[in-house]
Protein backbone atom coordinates (compact mmCIF):
# COMPACT_ATOMS: atom_id res chain seq x y z
CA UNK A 1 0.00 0.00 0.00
CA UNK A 2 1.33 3.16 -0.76
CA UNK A 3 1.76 6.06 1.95
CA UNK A 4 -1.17 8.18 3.05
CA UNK A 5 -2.21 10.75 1.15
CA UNK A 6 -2.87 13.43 4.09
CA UNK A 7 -1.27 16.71 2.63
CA UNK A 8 -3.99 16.28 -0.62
CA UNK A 9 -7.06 15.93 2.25
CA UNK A 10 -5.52 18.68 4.44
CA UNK A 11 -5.59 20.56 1.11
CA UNK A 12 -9.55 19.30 -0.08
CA UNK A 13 -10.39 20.47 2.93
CA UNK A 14 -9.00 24.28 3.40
CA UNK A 15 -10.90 24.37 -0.02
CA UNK A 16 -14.27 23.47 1.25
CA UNK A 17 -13.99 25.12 5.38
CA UNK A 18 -15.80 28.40 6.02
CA UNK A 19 -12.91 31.12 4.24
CA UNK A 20 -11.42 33.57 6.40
CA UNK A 21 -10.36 31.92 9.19
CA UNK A 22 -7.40 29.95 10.91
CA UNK A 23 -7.57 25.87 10.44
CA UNK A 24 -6.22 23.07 12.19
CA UNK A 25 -5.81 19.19 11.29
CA UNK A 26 -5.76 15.92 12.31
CA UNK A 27 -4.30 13.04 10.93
CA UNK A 28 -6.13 9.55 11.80
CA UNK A 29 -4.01 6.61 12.62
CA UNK A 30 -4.69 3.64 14.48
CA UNK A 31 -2.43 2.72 17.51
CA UNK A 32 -1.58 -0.66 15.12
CA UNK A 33 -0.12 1.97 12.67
CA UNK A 34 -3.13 1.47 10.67
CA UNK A 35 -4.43 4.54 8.18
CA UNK A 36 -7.36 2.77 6.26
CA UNK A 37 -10.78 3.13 8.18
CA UNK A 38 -14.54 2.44 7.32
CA UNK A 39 -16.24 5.38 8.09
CA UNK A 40 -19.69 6.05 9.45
CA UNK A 41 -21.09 9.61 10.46
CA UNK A 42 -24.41 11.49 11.82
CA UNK A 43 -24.06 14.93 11.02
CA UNK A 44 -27.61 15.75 12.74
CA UNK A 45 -25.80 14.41 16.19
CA UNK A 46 -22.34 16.04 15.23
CA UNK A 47 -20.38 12.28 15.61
CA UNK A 48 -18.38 10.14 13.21
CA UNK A 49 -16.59 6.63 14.39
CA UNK A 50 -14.38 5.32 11.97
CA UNK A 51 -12.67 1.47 12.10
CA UNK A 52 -9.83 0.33 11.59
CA UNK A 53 -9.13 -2.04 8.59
CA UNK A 54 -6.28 -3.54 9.92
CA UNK A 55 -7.34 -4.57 13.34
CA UNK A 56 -11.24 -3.66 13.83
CA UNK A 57 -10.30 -0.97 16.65
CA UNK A 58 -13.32 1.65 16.97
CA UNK A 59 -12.34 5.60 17.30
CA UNK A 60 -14.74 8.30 17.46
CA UNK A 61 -15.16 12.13 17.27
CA UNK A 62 -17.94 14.29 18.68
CA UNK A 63 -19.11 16.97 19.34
CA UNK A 64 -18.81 17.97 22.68
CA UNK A 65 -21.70 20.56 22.75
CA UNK A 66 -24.01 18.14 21.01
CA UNK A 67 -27.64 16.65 22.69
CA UNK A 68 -26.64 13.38 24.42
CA UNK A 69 -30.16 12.59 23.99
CA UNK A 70 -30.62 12.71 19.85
CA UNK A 71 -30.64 9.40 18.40
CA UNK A 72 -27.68 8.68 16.84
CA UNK A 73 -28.47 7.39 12.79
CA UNK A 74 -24.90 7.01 11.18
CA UNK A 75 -24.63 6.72 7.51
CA UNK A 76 -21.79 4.49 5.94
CA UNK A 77 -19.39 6.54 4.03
CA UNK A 78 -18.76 4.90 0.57
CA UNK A 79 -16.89 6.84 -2.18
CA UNK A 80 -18.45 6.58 -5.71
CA UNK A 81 -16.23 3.75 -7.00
CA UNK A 82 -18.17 1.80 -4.21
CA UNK A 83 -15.20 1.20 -2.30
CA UNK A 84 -15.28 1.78 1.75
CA UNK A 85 -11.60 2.41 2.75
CA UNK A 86 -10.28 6.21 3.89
CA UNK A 87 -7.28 7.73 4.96
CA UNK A 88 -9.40 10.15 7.66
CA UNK A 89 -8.46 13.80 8.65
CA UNK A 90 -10.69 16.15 11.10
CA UNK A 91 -10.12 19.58 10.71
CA UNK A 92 -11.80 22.81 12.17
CA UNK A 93 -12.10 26.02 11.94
CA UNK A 94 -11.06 28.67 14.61
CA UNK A 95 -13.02 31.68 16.24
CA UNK A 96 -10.52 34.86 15.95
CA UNK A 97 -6.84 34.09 17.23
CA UNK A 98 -8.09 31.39 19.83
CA UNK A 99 -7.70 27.68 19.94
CA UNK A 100 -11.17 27.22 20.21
CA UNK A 101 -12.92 25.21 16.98
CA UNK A 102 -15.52 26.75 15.84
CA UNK A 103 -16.45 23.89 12.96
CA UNK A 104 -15.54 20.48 12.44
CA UNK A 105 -15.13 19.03 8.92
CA UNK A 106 -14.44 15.32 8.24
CA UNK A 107 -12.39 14.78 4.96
CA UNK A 108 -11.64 11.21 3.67
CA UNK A 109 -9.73 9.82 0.69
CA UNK A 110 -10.46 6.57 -0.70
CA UNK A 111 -7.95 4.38 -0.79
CA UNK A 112 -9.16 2.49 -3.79
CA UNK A 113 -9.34 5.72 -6.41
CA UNK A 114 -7.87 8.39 -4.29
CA UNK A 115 -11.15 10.42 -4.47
CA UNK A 116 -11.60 13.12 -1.80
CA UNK A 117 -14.23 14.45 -0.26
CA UNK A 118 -15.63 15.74 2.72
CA UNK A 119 -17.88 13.81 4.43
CA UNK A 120 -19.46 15.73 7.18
CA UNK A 121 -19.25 18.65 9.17
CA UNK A 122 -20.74 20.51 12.12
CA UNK A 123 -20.51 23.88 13.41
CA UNK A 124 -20.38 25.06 16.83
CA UNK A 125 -17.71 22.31 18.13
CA UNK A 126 -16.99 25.37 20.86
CA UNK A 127 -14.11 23.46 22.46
CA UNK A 128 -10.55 24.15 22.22
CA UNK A 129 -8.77 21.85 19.01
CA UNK A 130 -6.43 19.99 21.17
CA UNK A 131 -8.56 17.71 23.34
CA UNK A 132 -11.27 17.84 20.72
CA UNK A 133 -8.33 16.18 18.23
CA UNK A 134 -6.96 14.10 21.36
CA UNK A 135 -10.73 12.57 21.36
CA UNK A 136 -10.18 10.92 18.39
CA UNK A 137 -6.60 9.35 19.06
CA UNK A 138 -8.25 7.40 22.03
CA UNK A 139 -9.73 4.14 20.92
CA UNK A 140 -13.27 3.42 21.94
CA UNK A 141 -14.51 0.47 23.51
């Protein structure tokens, strides 16, 4: 498999974020070294869990001002060549000169055709980028 393709998403991404203000990203990676994920999301809830192909381990990022009451309805991320497998990368937005994210974007390139896109996003994250990125470098479960 070839290397990950992160610089290209990081790059998709500044592209399609609200203009005009600072960014930040995060690379997925499983703590087996693994960079392919299925990917599911719910953008209603503000949550996306992606898996890892290489050993099954579960990671997740949410958003920590969201309803812990909604019902969560994640949608299967599949790229148009019907393939499943991403490289991941969060990024967000930032209010003014602070580290706190003001949007979250989820941008994923398949691994099967390289296709990018972004595959869901949510505004008013309203925590600071560090532990909202450290969230999803835990795994779940």
């Amino acid at each position: 498999m070839s290397e990950p393709n992160f610089a290209a998403i990081h790059a998709f991404l500044a592209g399609v974020m609200d203009a005009g203000y600072a960014t930040r990203f995060a690379d997925a990676a499983c703590e087996c070294e693994g960079r392919v994920f299925s990917v599911e999301v719910d953008e209603e809830v503000g949550e996306a869990w992606w898996f890892c192909r290489a050993c099954n381990a579960a990671y997740q990022l949410r958003d920590p001002g969201a309803d812990g009451d909604a019902e969560y309805a994640a949608v299967d991320c599949v790229c148009t060549c019907d393939e499943a497998g991403f490289e991941v990368v969060a990024g967000v937005t930032l209010y003014g000169r602070s580290e706190t994210a003001r949007t979250a974007y989820l941008g994923c390139r398949c691994v099967a055709c390289g296709r990018i896109e972004c595959y869901a996003s949510w505004p008013r994250v309203d925590a600071p980028y560090p532990a909202f990125f450290d969230m999803m470098r835990r795994p779940q479960g």
